[in-house]
N, C-alpha and C. Protein backbone atom coordinates (compact mmCIF):
# COMPACT_ATOMS: atom_id res chain seq x y z
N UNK A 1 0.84 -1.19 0.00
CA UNK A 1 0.00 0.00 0.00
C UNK A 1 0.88 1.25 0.00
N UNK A 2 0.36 2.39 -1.04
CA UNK A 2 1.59 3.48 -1.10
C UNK A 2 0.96 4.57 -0.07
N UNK A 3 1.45 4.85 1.08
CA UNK A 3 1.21 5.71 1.65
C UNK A 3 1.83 7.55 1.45
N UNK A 4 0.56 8.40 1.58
CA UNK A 4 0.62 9.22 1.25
C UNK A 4 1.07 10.26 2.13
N UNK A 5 2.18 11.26 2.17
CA UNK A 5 2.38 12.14 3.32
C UNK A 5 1.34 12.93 3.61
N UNK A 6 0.46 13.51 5.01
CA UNK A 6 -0.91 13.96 4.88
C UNK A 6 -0.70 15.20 4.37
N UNK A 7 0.40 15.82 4.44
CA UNK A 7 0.44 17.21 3.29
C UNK A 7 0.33 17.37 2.25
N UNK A 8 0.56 15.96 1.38
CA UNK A 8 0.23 15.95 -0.21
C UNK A 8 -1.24 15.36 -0.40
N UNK A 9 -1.87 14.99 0.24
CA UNK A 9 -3.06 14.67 0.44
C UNK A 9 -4.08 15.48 -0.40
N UNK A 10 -4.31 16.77 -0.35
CA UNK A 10 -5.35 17.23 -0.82
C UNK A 10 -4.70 17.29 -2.39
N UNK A 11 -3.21 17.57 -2.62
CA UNK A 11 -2.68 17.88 -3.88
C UNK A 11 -3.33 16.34 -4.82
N UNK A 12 -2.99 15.22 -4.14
CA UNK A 12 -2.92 13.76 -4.55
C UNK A 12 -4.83 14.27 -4.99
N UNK A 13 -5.29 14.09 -4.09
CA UNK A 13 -7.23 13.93 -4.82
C UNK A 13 -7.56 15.23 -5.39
N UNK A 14 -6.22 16.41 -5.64
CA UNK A 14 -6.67 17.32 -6.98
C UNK A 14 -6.71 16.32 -8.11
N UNK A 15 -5.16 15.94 -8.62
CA UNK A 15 -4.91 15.22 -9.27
C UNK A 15 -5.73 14.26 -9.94
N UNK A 16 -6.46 13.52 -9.19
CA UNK A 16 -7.20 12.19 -9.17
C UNK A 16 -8.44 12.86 -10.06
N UNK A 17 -8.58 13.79 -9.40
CA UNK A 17 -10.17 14.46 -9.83
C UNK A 17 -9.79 15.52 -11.49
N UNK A 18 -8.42 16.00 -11.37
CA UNK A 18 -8.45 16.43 -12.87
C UNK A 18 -8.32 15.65 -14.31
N UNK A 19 -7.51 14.08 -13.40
CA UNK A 19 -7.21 12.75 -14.11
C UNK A 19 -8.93 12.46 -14.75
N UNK A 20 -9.80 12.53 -14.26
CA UNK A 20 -10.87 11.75 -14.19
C UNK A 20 -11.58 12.51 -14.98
N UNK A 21 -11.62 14.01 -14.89
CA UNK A 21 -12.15 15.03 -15.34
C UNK A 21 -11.97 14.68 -16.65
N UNK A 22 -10.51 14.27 -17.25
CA UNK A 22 -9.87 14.51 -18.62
C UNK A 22 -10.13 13.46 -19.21
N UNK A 23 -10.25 12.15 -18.55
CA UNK A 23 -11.19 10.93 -19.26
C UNK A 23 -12.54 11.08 -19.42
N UNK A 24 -13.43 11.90 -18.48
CA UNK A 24 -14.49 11.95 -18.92
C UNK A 24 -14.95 12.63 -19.84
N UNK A 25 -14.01 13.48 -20.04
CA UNK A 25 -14.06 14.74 -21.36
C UNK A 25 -13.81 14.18 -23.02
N UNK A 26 -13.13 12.67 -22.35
CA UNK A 26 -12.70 12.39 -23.77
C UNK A 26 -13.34 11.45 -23.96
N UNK A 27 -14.17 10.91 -23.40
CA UNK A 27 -15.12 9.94 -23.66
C UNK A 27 -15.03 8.57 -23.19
N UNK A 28 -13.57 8.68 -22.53
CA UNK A 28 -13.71 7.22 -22.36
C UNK A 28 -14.05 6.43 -21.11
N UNK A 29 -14.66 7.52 -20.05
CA UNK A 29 -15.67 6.68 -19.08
C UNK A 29 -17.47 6.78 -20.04
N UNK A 30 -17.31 5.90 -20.61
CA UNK A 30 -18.91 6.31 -21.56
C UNK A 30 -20.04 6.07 -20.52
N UNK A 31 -20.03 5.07 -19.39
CA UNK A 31 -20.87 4.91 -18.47
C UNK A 31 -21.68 6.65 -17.84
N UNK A 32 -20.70 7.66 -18.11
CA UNK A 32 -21.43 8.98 -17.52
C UNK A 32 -22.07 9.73 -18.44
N UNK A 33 -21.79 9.03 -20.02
CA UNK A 33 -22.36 10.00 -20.62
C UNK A 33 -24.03 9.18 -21.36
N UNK A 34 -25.27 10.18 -21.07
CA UNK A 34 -26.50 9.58 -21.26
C UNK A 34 -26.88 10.14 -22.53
N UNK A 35 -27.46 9.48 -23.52
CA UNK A 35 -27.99 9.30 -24.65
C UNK A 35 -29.35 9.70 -24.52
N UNK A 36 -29.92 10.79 -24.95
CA UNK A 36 -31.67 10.86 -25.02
C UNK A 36 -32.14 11.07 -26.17
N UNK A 37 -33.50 10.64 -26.42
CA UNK A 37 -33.97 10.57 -28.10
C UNK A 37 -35.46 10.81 -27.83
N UNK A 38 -36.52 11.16 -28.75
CA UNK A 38 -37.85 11.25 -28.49
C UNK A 38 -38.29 12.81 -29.23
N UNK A 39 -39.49 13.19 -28.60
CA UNK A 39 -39.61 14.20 -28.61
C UNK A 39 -40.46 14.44 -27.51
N UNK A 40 -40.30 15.84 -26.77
CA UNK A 40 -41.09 16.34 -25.62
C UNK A 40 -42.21 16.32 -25.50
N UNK A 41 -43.29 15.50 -24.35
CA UNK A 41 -44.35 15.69 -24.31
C UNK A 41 -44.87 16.85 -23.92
N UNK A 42 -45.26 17.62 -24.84
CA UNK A 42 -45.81 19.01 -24.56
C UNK A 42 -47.28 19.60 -24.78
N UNK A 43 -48.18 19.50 -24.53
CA UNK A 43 -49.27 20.01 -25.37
C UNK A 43 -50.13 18.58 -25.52
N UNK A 44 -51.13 19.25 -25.55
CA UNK A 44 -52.48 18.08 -25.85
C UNK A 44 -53.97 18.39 -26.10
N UNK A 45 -55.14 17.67 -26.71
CA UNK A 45 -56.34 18.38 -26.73
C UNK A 45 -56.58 18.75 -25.60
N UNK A 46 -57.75 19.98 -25.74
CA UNK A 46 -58.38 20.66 -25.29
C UNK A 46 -59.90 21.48 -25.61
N UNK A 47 -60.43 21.61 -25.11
CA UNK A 47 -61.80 22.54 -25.05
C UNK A 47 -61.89 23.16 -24.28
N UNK A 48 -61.78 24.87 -24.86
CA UNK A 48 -62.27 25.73 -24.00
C UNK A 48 -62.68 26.53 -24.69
N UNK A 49 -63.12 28.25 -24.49
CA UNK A 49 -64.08 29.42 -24.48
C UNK A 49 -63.11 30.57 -24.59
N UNK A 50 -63.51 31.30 -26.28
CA UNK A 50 -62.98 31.76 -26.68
C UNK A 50 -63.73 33.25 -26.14
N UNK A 51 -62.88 34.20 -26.70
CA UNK A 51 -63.11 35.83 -26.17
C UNK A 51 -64.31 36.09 -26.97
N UNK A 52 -64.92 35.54 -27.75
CA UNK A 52 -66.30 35.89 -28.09
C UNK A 52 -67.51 34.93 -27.81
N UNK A 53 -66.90 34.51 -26.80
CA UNK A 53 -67.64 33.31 -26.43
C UNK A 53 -68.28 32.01 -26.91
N UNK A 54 -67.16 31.59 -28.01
CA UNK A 54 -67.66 30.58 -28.63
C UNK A 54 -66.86 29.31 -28.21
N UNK A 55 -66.63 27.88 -28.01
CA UNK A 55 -66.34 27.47 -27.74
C UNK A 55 -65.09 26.88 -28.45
N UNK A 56 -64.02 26.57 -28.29
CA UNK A 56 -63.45 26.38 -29.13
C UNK A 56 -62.37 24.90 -29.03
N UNK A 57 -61.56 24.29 -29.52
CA UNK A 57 -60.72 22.95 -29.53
C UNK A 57 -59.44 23.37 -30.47
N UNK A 58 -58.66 22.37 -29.66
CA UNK A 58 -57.36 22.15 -30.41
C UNK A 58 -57.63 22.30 -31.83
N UNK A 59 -58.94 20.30 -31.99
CA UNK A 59 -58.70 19.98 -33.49
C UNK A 59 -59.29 21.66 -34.64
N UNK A 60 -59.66 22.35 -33.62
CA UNK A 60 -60.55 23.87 -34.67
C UNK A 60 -58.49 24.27 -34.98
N UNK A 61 -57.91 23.90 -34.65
CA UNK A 61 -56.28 24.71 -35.29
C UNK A 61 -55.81 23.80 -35.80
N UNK A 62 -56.13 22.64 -36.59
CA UNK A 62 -55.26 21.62 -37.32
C UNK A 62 -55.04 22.01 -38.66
N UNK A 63 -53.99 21.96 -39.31
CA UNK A 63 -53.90 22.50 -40.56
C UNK A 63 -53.27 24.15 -40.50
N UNK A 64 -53.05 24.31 -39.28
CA UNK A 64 -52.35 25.30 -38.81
C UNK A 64 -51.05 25.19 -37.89
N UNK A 65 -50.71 26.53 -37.62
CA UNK A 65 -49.24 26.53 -36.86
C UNK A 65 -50.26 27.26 -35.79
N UNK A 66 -49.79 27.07 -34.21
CA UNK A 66 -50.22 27.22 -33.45
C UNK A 66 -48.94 28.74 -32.80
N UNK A 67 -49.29 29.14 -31.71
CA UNK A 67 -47.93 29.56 -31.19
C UNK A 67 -48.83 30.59 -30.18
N UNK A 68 -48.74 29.19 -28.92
CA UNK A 68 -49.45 29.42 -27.42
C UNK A 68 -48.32 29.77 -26.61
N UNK A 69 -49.42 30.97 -25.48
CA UNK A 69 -48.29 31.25 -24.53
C UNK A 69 -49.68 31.60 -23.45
N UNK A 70 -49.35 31.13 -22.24
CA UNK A 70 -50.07 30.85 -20.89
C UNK A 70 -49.86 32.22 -20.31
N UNK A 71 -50.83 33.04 -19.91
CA UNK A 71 -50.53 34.30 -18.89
C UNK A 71 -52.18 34.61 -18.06
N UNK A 72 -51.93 35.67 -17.95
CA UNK A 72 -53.32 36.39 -17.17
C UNK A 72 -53.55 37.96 -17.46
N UNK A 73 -54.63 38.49 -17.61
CA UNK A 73 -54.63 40.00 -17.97
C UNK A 73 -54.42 41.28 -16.81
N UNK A 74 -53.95 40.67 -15.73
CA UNK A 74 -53.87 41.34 -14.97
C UNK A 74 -52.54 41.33 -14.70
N UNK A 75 -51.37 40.41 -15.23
CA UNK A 75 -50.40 40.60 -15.17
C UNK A 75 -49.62 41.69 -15.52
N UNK A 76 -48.50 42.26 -14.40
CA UNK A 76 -48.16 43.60 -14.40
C UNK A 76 -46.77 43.88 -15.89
N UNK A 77 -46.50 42.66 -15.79
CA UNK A 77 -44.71 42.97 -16.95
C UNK A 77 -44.79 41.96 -18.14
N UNK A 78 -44.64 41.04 -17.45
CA UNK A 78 -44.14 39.55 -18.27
C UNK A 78 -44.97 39.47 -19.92
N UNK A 79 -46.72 39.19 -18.89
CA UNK A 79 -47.79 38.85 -20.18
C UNK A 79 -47.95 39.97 -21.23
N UNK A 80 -48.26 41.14 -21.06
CA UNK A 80 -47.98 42.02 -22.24
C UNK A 80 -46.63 42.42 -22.80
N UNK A 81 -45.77 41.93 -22.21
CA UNK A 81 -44.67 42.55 -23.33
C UNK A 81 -43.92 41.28 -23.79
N UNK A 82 -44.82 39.96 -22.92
CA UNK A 82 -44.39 38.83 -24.08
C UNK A 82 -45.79 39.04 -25.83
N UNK A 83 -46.84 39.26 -25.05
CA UNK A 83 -47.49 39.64 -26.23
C UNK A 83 -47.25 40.51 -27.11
N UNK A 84 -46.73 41.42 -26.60
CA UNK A 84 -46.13 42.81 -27.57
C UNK A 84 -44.94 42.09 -28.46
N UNK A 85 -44.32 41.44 -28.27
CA UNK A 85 -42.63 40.59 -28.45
C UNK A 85 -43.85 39.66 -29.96
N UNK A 86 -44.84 39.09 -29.75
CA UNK A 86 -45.17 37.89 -30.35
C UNK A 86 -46.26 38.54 -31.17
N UNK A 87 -46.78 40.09 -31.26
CA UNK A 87 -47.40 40.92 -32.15
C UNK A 87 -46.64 41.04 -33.24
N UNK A 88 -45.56 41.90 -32.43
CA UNK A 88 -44.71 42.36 -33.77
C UNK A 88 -43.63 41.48 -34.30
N UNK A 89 -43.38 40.23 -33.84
CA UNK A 89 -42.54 39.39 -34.90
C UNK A 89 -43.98 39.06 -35.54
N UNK A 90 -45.17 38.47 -35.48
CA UNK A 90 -46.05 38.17 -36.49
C UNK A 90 -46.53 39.71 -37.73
N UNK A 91 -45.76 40.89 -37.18
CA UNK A 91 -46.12 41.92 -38.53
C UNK A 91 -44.32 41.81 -39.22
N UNK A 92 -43.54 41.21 -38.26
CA UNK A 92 -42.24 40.96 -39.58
C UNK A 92 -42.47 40.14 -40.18
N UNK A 93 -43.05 38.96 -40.10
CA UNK A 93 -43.40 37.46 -41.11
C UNK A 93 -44.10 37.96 -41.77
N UNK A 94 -44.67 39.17 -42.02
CA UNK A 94 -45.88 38.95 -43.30
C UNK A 94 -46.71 38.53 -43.49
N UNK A 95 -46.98 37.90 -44.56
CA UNK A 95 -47.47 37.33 -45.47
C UNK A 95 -47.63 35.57 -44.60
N UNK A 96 -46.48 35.48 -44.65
CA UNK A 96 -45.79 33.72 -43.77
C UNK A 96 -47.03 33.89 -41.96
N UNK A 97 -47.43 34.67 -41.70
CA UNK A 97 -48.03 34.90 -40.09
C UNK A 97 -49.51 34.50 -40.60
N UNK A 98 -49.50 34.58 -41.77
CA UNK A 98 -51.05 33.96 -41.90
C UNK A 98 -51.31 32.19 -41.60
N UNK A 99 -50.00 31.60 -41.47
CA UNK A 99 -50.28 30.53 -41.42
C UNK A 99 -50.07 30.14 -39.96
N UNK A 100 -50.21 30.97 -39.06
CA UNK A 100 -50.31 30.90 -37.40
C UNK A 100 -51.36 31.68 -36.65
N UNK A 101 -51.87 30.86 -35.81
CA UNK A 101 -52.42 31.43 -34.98
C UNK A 101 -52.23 31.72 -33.62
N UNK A 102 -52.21 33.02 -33.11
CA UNK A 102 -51.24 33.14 -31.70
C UNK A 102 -52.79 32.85 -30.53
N UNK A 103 -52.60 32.24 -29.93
CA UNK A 103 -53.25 31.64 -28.77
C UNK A 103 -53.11 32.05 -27.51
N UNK A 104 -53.60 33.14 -26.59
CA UNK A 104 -53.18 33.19 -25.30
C UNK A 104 -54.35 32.67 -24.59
N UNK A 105 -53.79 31.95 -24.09
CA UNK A 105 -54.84 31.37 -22.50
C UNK A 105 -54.56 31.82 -21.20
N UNK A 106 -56.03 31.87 -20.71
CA UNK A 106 -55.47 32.62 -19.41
C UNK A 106 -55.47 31.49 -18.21
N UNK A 107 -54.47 31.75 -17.72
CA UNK A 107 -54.24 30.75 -16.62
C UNK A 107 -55.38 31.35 -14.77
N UNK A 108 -55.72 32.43 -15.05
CA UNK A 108 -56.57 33.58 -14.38
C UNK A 108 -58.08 33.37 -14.63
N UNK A 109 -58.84 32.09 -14.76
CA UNK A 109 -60.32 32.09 -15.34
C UNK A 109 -61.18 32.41 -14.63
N UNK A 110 -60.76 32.69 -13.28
CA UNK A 110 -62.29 33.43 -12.02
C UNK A 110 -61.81 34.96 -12.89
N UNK A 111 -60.72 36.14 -13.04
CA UNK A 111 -61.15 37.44 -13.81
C UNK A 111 -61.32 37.31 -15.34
N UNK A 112 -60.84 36.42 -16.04
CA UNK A 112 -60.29 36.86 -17.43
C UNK A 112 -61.34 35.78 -17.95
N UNK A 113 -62.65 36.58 -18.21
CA UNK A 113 -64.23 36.39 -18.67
C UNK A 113 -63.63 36.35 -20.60
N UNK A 114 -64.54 35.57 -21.12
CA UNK A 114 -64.55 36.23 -22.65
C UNK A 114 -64.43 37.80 -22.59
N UNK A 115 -65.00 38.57 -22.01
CA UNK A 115 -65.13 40.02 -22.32
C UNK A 115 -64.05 40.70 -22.26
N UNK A 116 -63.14 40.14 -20.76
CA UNK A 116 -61.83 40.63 -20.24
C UNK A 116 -61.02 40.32 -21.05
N UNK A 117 -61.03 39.44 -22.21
CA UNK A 117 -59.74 38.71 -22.78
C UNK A 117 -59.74 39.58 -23.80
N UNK A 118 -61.46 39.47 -24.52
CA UNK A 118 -61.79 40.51 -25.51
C UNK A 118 -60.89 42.05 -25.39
N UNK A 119 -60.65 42.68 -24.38
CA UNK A 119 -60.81 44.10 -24.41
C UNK A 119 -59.29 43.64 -24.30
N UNK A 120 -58.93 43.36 -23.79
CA UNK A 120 -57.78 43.13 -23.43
C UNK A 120 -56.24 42.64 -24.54
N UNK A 121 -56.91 41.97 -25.37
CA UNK A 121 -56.33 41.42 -26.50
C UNK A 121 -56.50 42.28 -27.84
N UNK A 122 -57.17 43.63 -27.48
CA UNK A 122 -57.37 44.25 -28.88
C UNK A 122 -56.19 44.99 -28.92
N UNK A 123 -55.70 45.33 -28.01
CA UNK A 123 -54.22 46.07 -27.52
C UNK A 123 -53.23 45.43 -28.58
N UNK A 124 -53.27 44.65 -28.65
CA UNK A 124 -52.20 43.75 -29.24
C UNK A 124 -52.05 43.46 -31.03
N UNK A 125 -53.36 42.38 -30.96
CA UNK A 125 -53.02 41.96 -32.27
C UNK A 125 -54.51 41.41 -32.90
N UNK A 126 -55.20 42.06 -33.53
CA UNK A 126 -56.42 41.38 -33.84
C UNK A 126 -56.40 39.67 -34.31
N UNK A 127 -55.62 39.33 -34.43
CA UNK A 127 -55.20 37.59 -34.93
C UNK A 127 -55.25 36.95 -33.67
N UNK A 128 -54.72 37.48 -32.40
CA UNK A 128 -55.00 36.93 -31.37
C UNK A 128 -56.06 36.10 -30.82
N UNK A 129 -56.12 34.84 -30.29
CA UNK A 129 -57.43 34.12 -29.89
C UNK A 129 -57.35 33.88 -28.66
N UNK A 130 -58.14 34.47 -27.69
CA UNK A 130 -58.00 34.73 -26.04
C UNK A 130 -58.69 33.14 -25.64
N UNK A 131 -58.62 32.56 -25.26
CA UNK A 131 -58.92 31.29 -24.27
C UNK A 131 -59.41 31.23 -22.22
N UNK A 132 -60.26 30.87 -22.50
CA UNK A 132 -60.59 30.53 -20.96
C UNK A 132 -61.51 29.42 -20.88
N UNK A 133 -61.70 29.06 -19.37
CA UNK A 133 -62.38 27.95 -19.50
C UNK A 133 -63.14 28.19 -17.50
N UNK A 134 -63.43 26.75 -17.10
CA UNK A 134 -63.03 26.75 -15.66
C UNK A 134 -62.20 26.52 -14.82
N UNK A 135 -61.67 26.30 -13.74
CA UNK A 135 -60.54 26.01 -13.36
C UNK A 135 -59.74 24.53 -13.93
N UNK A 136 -60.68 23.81 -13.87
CA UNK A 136 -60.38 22.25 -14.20
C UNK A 136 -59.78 22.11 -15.44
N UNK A 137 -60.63 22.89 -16.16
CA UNK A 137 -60.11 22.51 -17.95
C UNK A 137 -58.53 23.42 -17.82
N UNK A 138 -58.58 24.72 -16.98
CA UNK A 138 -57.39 25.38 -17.31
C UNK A 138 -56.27 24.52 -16.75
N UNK A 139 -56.38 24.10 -15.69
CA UNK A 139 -55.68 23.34 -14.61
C UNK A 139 -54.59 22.25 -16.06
N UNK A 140 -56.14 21.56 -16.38
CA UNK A 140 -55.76 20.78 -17.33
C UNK A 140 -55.01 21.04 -18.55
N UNK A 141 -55.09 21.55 -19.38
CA UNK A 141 -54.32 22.54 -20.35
C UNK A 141 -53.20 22.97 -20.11
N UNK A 142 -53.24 23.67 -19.37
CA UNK A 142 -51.44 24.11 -18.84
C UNK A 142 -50.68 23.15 -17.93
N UNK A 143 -51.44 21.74 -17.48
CA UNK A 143 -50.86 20.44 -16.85
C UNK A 143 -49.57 19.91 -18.18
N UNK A 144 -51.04 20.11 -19.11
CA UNK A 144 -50.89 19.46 -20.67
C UNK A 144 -49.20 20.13 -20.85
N UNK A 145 -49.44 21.35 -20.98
CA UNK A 145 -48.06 22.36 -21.88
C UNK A 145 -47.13 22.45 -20.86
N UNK A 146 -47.29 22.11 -19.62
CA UNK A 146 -46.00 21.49 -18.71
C UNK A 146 -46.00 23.20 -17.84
N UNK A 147 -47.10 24.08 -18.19
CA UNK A 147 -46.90 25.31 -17.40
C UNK A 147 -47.19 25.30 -15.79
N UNK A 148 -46.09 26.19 -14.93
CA UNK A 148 -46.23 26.34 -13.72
C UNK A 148 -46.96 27.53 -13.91
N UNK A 149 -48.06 27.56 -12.82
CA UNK A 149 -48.23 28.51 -11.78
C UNK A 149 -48.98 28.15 -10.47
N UNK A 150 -48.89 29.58 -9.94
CA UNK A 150 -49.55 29.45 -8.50
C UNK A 150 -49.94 30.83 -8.04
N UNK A 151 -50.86 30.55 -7.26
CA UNK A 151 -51.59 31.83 -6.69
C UNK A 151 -50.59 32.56 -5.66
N UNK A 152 -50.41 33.90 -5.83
CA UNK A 152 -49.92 34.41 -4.68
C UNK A 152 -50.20 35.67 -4.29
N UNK A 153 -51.05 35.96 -2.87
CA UNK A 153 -51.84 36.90 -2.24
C UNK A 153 -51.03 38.02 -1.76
N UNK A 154 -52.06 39.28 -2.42
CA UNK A 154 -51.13 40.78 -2.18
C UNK A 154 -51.58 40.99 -0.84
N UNK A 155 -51.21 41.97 -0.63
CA UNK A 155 -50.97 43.00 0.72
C UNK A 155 -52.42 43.59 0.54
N UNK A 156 -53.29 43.68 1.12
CA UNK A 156 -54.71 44.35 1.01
C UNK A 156 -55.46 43.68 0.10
N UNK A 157 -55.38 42.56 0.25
CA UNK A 157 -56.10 41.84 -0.70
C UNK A 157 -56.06 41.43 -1.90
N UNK A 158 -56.51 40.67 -2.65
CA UNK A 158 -56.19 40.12 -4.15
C UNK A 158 -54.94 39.00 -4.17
N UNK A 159 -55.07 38.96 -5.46
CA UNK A 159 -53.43 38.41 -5.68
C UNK A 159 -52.76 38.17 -7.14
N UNK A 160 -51.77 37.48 -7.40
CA UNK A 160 -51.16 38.00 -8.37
C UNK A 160 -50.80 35.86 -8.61
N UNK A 161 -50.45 36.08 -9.54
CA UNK A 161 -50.14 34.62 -10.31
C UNK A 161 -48.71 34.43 -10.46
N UNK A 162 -48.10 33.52 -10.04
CA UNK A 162 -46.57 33.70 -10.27
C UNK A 162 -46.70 32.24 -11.54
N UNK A 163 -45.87 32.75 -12.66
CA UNK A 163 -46.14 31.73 -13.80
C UNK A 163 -44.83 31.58 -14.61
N UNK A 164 -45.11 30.18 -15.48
CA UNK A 164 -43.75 30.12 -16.43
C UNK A 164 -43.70 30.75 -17.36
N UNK A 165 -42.77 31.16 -18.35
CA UNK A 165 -43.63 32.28 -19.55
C UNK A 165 -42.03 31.60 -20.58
N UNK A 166 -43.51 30.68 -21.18
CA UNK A 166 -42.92 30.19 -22.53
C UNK A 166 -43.99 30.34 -23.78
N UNK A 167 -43.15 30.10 -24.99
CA UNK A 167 -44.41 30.56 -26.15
C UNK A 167 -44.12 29.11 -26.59
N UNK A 168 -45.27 28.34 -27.10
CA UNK A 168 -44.97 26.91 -27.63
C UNK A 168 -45.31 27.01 -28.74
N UNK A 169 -44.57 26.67 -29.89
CA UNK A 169 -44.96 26.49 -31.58
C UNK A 169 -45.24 25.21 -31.53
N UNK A 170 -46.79 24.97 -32.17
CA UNK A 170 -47.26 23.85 -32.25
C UNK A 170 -47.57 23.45 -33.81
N UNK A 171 -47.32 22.50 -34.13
CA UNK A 171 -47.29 21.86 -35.75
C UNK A 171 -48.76 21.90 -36.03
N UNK A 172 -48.71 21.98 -37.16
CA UNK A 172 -50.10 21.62 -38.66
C UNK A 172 -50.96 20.36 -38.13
N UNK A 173 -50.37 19.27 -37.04
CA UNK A 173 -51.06 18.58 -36.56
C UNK A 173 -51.03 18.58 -35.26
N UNK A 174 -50.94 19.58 -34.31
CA UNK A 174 -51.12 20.04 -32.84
C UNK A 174 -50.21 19.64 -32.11
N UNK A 175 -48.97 19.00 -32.83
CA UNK A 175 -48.06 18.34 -31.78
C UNK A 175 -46.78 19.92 -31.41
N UNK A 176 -46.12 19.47 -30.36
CA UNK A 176 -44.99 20.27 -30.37
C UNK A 176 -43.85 20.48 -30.93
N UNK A 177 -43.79 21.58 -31.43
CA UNK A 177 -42.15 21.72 -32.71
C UNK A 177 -41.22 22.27 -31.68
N UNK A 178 -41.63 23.45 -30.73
CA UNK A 178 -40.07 24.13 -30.46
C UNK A 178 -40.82 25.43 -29.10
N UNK A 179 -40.12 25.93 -28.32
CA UNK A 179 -40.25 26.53 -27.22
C UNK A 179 -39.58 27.59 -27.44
N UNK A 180 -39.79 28.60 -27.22
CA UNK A 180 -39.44 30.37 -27.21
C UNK A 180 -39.23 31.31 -25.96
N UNK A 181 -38.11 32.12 -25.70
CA UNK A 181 -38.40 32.72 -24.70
C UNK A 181 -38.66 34.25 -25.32
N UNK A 182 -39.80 34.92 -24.45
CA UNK A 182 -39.93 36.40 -24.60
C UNK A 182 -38.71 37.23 -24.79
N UNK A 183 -37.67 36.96 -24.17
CA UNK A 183 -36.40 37.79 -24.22
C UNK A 183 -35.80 37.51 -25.44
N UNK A 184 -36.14 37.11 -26.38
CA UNK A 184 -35.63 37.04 -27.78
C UNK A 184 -35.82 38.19 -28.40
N UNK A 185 -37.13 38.81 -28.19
CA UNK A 185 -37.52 39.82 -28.96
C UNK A 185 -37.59 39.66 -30.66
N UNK A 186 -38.86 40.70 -30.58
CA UNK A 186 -39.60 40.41 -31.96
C UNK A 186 -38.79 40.12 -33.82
N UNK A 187 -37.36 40.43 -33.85
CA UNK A 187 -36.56 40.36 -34.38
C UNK A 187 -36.08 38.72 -34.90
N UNK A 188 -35.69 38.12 -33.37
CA UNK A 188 -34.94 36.93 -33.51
C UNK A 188 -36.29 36.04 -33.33
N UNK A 189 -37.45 36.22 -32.81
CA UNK A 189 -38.35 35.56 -32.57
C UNK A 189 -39.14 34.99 -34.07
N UNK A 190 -39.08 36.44 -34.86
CA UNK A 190 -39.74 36.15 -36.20
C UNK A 190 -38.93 35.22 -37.13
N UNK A 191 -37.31 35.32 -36.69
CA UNK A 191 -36.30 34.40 -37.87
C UNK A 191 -36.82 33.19 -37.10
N UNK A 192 -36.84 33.06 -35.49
CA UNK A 192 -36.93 31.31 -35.41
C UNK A 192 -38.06 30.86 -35.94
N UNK A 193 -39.12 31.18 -36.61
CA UNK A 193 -40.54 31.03 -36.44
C UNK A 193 -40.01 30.58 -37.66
N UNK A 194 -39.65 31.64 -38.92
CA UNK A 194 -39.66 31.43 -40.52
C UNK A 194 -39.35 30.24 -40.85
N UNK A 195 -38.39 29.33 -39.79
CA UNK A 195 -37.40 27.94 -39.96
C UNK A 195 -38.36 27.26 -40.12
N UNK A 196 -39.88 27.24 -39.54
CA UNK A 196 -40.88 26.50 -39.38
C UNK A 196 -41.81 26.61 -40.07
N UNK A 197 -42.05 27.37 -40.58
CA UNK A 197 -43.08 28.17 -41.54
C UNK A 197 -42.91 28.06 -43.25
């Protein structure tokens, strides 16, 4: 057994650990490195109640490009200036934005009535299709698209929604193509879209 002086001790298990570092970098502990394949379960049917109060379903967007994003109208930052971000890359596509429909659902269905979504969504983008439902179906829906939120109560009452804020591009047959963040802005948002379009 080679015994180690206890002063070289910590030097000895640098060593060991940069040794190990440099095999694993090169591939040849393959046991650490994991292989994944598939595609993300994201998204699924649904029925719910559109801002003019008509009822509406997934299969009503087949044959289309989808491009959903989960918020509430009472949200103070996030939800309108991800909508503002997902207005104006759909007036850089043109012509190409006719073949999407932008989808916001509200994760908020005790305030955000057809009427509220209505008034609320004219701000933006007349192409827009506002979504609500009851709690259950919403619950369900954003279970579906893998969205967090949760209720969280202000100071004098009310409260505010703390949420994930992703935009999901959904394929010609409702499945999931690709995930977006708001901080792209309307620029880089409209080139990733065109790849798909």
């Amino acid at each position: 057994m080679i015994r180690t002086p206890l002063s070289l001790t910590p030097y000895f298990l640098a060593a060991v650990m940069v040794a190990w570092g440099f095999l694993w970098h090169e591939g040849d502990i393959a046991a650490v490195r994991i292989k994944t394949q598939g595609v993300a379960t994201v998204g699924g049917p649904f029925t719910l109640t559109d801002q003019y109060g008509n009822p509406r379903s997934s299969a009503d967007f087949h044959g289309r490009f989808m491009l959903v994003y989960f918020g509430y109208t009472y949200c103070p930052d996030v939800c309108p200036t991800t909508l503002a971000v997902i207005a104006d890359a759909l007036g850089k596509l043109g012509k190409q934005a006719d073949r999407l429909t932008p989808i916001f659902i509200t994760i908020d269905p005790r305030r955000d009535t057809p009427d509220v979504l209505k008034a609320y969504l004219k701000s933006f983008d007349s192409r827009f299709i506002g979504l609500t439902g009851d709690s259950k179906a919403i619950a369900e829906v954003a279970s579906a698209y893998r969205v967090y939120y949760r209720k969280r109560p202000l100071e004098g009452g009310g409260y505010a929604l703390d949420h994930s804020s992703q935009i999901y591009l959904m394929g010609l047959d409702g499945k999931f193509i690709a995930n977006f963040d708001e901080t792209l802005g309307p620029n880089r948002l409209a080139a990733a879209l065109r790849k798909y379009l």
